[in-house]
PDB file of N, CA and C in Angstrom:
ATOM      1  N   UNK A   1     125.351 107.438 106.166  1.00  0.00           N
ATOM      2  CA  UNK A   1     126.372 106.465 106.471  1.00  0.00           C
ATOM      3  C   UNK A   1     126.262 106.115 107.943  1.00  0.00           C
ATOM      4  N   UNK A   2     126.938 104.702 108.477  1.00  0.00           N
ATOM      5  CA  UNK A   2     126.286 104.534 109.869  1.00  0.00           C
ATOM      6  C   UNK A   2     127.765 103.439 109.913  1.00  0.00           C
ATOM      7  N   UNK A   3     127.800 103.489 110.597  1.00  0.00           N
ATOM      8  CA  UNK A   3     128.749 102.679 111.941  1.00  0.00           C
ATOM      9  C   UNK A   3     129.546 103.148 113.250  1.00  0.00           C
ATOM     10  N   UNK A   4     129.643 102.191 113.378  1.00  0.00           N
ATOM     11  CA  UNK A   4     130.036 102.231 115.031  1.00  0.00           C
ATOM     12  C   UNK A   4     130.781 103.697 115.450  1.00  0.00           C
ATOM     13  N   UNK A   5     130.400 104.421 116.186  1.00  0.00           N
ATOM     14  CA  UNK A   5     130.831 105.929 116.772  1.00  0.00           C
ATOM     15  C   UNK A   5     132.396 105.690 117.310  1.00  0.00           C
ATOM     16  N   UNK A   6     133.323 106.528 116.841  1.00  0.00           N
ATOM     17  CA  UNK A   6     134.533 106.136 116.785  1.00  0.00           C
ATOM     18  C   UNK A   6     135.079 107.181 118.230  1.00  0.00           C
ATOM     19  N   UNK A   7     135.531 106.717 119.021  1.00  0.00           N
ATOM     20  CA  UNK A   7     135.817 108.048 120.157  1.00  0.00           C
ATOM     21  C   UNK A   7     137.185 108.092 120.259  1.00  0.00           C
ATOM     22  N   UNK A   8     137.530 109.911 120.404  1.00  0.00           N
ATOM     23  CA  UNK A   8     139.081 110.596 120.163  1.00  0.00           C
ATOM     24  C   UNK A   8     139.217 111.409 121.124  1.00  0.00           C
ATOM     25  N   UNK A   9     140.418 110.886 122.628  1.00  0.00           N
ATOM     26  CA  UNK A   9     141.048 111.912 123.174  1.00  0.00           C
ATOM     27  C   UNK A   9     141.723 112.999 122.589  1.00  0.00           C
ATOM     28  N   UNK A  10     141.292 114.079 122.465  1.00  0.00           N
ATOM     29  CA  UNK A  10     141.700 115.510 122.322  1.00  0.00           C
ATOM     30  C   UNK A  10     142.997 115.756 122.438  1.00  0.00           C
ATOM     31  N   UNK A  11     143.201 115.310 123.536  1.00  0.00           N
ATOM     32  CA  UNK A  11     144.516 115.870 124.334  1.00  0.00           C
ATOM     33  C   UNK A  11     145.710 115.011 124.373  1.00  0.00           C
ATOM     34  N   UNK A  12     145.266 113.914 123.544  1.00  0.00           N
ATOM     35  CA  UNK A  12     146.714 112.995 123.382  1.00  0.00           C
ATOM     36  C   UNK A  12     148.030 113.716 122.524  1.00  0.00           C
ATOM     37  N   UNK A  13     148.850 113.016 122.735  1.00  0.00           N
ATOM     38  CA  UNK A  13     150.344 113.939 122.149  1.00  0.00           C
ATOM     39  C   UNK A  13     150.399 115.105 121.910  1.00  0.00           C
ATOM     40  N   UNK A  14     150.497 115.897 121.260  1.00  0.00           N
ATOM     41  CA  UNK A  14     150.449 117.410 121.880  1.00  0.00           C
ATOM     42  C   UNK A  14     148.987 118.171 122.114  1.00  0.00           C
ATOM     43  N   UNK A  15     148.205 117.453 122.058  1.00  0.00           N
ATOM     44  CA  UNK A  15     147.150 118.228 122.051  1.00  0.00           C
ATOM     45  C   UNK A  15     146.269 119.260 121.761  1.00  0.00           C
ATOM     46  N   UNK A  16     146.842 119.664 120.420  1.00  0.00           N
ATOM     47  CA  UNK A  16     146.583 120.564 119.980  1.00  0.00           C
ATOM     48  C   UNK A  16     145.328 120.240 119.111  1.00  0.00           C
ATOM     49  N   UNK A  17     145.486 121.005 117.547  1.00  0.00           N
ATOM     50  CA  UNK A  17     144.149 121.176 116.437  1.00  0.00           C
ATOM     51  C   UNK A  17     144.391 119.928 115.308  1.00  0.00           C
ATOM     52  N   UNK A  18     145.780 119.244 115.553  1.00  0.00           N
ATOM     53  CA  UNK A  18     145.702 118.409 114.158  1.00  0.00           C
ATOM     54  C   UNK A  18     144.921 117.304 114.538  1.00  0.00           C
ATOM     55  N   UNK A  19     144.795 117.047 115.602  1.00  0.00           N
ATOM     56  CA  UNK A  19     144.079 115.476 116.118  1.00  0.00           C
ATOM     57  C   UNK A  19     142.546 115.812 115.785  1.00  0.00           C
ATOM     58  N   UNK A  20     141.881 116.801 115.898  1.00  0.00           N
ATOM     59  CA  UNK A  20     140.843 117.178 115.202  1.00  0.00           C
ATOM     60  C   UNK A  20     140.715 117.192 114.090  1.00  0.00           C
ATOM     61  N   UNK A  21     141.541 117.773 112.985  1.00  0.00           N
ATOM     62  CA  UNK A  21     141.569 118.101 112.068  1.00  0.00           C
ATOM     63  C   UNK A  21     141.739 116.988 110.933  1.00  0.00           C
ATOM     64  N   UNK A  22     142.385 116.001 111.509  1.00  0.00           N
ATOM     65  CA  UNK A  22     143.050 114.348 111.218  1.00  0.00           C
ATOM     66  C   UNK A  22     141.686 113.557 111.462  1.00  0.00           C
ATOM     67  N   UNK A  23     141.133 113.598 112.060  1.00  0.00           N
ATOM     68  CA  UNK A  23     140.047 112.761 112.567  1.00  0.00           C
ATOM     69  C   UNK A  23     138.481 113.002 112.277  1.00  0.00           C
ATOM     70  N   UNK A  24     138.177 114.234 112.189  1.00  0.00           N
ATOM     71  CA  UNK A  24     136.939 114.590 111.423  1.00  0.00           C
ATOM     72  C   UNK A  24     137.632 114.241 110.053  1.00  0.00           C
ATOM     73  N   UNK A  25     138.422 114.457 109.315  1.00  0.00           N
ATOM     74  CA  UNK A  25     138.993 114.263 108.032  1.00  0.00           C
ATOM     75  C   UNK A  25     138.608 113.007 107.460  1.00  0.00           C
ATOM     76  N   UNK A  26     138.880 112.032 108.141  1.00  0.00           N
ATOM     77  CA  UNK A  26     139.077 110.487 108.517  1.00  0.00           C
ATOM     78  C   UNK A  26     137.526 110.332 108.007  1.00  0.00           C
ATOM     79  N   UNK A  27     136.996 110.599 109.317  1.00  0.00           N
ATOM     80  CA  UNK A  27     135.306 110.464 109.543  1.00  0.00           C
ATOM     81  C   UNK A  27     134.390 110.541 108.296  1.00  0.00           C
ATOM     82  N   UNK A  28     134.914 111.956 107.705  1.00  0.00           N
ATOM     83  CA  UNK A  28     134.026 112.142 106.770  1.00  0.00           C
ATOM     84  C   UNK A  28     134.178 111.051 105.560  1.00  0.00           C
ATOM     85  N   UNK A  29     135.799 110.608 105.064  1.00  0.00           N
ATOM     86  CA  UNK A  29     136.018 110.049 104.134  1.00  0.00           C
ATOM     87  C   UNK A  29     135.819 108.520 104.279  1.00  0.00           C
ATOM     88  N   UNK A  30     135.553 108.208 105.391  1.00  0.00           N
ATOM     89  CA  UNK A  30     135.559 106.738 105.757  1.00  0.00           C
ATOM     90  C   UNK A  30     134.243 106.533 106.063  1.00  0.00           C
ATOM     91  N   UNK A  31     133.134 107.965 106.685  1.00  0.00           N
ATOM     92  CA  UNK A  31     131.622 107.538 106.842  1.00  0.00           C
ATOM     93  C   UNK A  31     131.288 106.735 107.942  1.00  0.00           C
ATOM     94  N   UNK A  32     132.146 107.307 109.152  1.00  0.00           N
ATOM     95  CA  UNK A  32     132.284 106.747 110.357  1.00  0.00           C
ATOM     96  C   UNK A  32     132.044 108.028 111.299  1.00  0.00           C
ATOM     97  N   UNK A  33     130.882 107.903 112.013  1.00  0.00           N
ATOM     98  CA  UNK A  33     130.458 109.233 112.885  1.00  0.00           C
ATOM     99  C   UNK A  33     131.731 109.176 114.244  1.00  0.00           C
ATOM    100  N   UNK A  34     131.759 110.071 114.646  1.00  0.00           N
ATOM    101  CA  UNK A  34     132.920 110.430 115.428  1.00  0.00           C
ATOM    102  C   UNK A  34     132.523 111.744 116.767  1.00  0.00           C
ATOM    103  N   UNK A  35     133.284 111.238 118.145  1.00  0.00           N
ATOM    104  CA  UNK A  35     132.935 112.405 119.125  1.00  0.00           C
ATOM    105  C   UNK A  35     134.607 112.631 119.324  1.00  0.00           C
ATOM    106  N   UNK A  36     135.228 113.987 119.659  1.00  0.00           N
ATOM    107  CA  UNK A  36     136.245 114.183 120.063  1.00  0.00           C
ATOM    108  C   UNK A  36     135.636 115.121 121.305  1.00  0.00           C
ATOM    109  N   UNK A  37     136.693 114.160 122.453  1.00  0.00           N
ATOM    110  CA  UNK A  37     136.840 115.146 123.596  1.00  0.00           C
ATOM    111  C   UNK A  37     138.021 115.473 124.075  1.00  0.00           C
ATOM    112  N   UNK A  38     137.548 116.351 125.153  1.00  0.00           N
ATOM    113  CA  UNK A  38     139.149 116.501 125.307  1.00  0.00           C
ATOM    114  C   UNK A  38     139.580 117.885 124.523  1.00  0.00           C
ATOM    115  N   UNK A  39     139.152 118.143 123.513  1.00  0.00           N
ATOM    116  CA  UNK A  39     139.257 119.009 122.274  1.00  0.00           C
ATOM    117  C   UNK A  39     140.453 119.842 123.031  1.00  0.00           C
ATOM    118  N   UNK A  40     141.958 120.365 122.640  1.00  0.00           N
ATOM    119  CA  UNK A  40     142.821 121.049 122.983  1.00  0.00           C
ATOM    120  C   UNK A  40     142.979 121.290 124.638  1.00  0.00           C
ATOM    121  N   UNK A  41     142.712 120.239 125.767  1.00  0.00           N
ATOM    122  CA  UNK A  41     142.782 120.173 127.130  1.00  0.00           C
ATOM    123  C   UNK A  41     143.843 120.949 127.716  1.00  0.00           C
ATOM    124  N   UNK A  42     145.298 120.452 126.930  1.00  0.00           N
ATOM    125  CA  UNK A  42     146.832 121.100 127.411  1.00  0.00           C
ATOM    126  C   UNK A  42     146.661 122.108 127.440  1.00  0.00           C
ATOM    127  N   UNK A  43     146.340 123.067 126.346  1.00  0.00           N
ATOM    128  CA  UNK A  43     146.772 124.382 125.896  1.00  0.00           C
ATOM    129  C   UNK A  43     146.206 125.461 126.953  1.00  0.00           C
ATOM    130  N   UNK A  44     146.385 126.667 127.017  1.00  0.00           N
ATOM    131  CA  UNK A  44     146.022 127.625 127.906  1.00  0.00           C
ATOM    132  C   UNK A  44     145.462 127.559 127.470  1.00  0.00           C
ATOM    133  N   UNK A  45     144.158 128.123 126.385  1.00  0.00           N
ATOM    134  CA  UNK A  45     143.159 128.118 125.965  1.00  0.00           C
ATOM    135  C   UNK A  45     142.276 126.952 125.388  1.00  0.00           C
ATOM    136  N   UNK A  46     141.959 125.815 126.036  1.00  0.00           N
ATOM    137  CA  UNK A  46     141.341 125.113 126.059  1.00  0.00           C
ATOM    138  C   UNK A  46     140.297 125.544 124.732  1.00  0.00           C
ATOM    139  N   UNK A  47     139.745 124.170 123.982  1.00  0.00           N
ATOM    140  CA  UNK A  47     138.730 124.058 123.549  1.00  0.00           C
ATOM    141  C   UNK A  47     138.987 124.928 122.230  1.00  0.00           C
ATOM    142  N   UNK A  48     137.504 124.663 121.293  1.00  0.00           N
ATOM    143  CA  UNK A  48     137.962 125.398 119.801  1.00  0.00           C
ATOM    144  C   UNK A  48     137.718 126.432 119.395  1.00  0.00           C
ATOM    145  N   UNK A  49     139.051 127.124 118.915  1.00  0.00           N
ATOM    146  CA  UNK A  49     139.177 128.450 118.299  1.00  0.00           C
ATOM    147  C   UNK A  49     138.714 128.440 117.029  1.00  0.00           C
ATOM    148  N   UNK A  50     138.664 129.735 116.671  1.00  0.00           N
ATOM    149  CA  UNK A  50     138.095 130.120 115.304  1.00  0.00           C
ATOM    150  C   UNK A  50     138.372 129.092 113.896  1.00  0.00           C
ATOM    151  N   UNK A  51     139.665 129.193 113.697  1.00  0.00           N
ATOM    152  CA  UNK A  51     140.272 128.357 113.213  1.00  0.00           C
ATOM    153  C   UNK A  51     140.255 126.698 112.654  1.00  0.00           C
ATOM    154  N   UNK A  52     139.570 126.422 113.978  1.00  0.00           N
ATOM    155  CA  UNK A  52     139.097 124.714 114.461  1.00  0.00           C
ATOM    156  C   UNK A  52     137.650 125.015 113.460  1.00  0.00           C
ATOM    157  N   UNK A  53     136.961 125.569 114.232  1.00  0.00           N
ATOM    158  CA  UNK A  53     135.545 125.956 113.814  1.00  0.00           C
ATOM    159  C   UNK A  53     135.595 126.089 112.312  1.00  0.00           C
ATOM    160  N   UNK A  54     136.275 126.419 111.676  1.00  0.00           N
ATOM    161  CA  UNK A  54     135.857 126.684 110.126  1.00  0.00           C
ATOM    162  C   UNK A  54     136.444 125.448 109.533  1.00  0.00           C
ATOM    163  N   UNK A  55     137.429 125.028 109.913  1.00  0.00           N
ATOM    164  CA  UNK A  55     137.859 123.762 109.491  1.00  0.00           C
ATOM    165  C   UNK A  55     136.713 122.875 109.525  1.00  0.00           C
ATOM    166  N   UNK A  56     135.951 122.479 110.203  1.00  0.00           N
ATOM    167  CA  UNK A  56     135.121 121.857 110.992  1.00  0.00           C
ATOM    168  C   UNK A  56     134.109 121.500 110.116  1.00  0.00           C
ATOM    169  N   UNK A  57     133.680 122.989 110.268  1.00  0.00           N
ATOM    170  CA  UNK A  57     132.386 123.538 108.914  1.00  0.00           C
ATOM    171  C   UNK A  57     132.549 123.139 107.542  1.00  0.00           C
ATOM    172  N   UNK A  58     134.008 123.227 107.491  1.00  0.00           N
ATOM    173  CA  UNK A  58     134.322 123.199 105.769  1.00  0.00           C
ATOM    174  C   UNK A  58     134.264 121.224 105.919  1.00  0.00           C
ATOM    175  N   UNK A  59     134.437 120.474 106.574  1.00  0.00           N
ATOM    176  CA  UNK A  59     134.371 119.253 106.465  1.00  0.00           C
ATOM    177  C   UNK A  59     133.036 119.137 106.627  1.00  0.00           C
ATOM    178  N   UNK A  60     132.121 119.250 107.093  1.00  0.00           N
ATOM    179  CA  UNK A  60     130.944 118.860 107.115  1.00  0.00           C
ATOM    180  C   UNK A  60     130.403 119.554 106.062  1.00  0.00           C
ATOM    181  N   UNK A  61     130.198 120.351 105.681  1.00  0.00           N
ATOM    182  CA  UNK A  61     129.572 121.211 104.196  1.00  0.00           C
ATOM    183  C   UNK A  61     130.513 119.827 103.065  1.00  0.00           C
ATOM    184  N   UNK A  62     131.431 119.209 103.018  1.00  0.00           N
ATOM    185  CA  UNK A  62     131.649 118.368 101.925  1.00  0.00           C
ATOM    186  C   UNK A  62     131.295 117.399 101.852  1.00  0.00           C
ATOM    187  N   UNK A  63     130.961 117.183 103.193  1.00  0.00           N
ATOM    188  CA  UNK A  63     129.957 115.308 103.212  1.00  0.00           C
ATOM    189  C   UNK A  63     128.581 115.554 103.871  1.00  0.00           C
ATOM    190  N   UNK A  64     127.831 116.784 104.212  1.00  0.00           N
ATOM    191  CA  UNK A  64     126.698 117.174 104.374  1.00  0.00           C
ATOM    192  C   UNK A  64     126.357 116.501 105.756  1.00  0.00           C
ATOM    193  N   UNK A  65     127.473 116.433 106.341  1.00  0.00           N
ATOM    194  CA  UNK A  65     127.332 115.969 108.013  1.00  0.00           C
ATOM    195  C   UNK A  65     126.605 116.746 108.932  1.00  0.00           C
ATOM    196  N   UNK A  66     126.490 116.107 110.047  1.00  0.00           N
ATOM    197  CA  UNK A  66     125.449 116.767 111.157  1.00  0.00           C
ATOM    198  C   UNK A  66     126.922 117.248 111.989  1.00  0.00           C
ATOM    199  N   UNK A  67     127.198 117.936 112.694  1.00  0.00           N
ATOM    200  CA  UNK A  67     128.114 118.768 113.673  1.00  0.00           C
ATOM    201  C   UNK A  67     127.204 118.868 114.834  1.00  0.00           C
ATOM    202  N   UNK A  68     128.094 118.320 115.755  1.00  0.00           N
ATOM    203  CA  UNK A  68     127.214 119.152 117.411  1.00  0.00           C
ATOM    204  C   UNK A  68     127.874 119.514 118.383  1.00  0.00           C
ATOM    205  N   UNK A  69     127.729 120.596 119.133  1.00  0.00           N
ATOM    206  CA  UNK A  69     129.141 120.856 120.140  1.00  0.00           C
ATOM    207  C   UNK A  69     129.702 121.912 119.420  1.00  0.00           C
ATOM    208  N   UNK A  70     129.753 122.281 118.247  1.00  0.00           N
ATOM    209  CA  UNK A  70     131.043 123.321 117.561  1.00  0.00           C
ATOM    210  C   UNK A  70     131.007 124.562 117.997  1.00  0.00           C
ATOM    211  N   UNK A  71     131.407 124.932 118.526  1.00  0.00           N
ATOM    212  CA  UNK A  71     131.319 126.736 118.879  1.00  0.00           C
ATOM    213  C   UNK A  71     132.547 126.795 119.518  1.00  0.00           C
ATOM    214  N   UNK A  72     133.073 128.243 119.742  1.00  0.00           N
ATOM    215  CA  UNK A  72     134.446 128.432 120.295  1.00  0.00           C
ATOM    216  C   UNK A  72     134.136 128.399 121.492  1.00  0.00           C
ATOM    217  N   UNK A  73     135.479 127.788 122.152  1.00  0.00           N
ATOM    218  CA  UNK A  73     135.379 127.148 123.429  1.00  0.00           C
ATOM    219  C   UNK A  73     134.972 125.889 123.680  1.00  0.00           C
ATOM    220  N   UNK A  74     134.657 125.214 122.761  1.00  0.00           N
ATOM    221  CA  UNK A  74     134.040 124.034 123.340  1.00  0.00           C
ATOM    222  C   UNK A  74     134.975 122.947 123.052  1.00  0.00           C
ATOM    223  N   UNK A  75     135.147 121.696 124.049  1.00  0.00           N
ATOM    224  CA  UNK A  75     135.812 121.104 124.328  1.00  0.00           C
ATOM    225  C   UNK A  75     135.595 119.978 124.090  1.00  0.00           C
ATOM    226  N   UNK A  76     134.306 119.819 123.604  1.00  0.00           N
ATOM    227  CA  UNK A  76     133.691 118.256 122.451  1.00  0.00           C
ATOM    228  C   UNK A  76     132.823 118.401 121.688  1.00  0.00           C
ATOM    229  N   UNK A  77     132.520 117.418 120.487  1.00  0.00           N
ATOM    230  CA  UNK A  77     132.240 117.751 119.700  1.00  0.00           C
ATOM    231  C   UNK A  77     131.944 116.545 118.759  1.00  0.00           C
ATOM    232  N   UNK A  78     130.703 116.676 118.136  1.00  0.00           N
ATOM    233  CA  UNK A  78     130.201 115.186 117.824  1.00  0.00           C
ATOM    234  C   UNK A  78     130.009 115.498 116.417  1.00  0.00           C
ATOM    235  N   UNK A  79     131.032 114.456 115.500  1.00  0.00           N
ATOM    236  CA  UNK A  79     130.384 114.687 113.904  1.00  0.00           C
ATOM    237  C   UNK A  79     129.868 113.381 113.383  1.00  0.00           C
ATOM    238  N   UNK A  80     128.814 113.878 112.547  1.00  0.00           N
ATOM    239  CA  UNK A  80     128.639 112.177 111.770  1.00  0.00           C
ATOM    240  C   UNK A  80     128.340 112.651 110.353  1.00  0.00           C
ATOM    241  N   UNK A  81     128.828 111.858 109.474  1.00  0.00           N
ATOM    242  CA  UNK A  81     129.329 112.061 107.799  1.00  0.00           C
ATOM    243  C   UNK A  81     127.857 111.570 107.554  1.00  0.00           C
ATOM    244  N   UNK A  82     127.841 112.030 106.238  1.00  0.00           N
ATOM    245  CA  UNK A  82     126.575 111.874 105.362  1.00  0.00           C
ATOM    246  C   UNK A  82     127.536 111.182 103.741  1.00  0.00           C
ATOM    247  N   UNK A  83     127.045 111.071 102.817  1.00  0.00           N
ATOM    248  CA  UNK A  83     127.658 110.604 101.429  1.00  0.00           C
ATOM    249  C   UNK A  83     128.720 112.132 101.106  1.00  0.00           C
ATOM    250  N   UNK A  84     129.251 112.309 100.466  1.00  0.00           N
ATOM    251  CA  UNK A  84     130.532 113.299  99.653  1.00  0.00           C
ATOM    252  C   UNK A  84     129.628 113.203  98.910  1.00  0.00           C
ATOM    253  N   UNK A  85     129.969 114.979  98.822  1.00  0.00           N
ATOM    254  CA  UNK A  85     128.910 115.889  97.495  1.00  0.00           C
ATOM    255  C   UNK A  85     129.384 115.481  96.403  1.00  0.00           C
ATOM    256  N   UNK A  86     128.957 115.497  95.242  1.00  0.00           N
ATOM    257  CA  UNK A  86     129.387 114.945  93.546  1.00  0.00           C
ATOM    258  C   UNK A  86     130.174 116.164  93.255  1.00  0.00           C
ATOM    259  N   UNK A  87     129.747 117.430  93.333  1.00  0.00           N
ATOM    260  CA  UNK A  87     130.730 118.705  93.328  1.00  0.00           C
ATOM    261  C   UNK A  87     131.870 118.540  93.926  1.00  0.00           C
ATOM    262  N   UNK A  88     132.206 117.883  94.631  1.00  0.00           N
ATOM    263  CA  UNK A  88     133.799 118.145  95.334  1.00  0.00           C
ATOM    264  C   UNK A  88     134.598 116.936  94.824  1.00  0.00           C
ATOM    265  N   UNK A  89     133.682 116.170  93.995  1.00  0.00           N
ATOM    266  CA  UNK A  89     135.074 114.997  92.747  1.00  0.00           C
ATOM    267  C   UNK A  89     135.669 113.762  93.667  1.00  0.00           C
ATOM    268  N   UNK A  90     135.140 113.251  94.495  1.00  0.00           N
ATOM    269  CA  UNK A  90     135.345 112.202  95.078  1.00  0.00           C
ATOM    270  C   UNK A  90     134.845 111.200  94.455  1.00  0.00           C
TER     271      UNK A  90
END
């Protein structure tokens, strides 16, 4: 899938994990590659926790996306969607 790279401040409104979580979501189902930066800026602990990370994984394992950037701590992070597996009923 290919179009235009969609870019997401991290750290807008609270800044936390849903703006990630909302937006790779998006990405995969819409087939629109995506960079988030910024990834959790506010928080004392900056950047992605465990948590983020498997979320992450589990979206890209359903549309067979490329991930770059993902590791804990990191503070951006580049996904781009591939087609939705026939196994997951989309």
């Amino acid at each position: 899938m290919a179009g235009p790279r969609v870019e997401v401040d991290g750290s807008i409104m609270e800044g936390g994990g849903q703006i990630l979580r909302v937006s790779t979501a998006l990405s995969c189902l819409l087939g629109l590659p995506l960079r988030v930066q910024k990834i959790r800026a506010g928080r004392s602990t900056p950047g992605l926790r465990p948590q983020h990370l498997s979320g992450l994984e589990m979206i890209r394992d359903f549309c067979d996306g490329q991930l770059e950037g993902a590791e804990i701590g990191s503070t951006e992070i580049m996904f781009t969607p591939e087609k939705i597996k026939a196994e997951h009923g989309l």
